[in-house]
Protein backbone atom coordinates (compact mmCIF):
# COMPACT_ATOMS: atom_id res chain seq x y z
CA UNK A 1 41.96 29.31 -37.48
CA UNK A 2 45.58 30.23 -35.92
CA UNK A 3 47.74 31.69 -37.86
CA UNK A 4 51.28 29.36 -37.98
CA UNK A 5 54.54 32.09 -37.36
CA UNK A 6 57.90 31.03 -38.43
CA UNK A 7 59.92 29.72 -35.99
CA UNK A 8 63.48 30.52 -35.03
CA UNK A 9 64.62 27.41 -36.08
CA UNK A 10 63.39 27.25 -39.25
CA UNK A 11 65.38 30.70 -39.26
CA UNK A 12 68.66 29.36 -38.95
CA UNK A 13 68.71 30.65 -35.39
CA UNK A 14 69.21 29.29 -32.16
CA UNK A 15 66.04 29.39 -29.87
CA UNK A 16 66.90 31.56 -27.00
CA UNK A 17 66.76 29.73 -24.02
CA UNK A 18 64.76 31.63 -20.62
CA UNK A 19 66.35 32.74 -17.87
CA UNK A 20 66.08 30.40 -14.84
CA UNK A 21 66.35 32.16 -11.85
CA UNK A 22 68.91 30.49 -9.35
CA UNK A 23 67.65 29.43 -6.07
CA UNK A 24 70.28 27.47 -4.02
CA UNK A 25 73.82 29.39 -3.20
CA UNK A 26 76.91 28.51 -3.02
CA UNK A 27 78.73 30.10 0.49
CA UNK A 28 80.61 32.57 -1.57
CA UNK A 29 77.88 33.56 -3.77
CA UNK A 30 75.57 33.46 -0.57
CA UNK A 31 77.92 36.24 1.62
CA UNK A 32 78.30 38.22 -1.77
CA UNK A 33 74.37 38.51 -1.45
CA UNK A 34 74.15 39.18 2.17
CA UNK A 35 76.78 41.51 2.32
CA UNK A 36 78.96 39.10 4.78
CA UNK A 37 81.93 37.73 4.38
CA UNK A 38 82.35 33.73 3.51
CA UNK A 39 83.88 33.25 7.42
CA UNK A 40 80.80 35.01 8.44
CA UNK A 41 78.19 33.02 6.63
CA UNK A 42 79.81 30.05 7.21
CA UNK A 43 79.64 30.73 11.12
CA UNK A 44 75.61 31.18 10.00
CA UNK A 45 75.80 28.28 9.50
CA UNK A 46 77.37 26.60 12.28
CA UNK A 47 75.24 27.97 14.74
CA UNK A 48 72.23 27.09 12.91
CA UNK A 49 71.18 30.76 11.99
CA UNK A 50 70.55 29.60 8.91
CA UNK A 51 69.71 26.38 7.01
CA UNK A 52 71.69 24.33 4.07
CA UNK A 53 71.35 21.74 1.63
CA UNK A 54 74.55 19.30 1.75
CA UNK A 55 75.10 18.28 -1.54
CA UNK A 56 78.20 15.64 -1.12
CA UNK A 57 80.76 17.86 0.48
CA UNK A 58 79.24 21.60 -0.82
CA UNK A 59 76.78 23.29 1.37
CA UNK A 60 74.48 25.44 -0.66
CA UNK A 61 71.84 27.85 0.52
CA UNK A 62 67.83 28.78 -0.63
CA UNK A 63 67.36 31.83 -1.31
CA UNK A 64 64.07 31.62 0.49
CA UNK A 65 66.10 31.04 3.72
CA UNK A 66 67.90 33.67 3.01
CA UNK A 67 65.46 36.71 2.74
CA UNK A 68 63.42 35.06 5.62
CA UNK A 69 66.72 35.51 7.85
CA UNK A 70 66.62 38.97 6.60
CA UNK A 71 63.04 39.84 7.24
CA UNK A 72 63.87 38.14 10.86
CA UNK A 73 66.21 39.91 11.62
CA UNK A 74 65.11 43.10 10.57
CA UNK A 75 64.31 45.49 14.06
CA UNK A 76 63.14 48.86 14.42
CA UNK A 77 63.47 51.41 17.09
CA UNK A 78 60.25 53.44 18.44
CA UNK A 79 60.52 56.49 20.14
């Protein structure tokens, strides 16, 4: 047989809500993550570096598309 715990509610408390992580980006929030400036993400965008979901006028970025731009672009040098 379970055993019933009190809930926060019955407490008099608010139940704390979880943290959702954020996936899409707005262009300021998305150069703040890649270290760009907005001019320079936006230009990402333009030339199709990247992709965007148009949401009426905004244009908001994945994250996913994000770190796979980054893991493209990563290059190394051999010796």
């Amino acid at each position: 047989m379970l055993a019933k715990t009190p809930s926060t509610k019955a407490q008099g408390q608010a139940m704390p809500v979880p943290a959702i992580p954020k996936r899409l980006y707005s262009i300021a929030e998305a150069a703040v993550y890649l270290g760009r400036t907005v001019w320079a993400v936006r230009e990402m965008l333009w030339a199709g570096k990247i992709p965007f979901v148009k949401d009426g006028r905004r244009l908001l970025l994945d994250i996913r598309d994000m770190d796979t731009w980054i893991e493209s672009s990563k290059t190394q040098i051999s010796s």
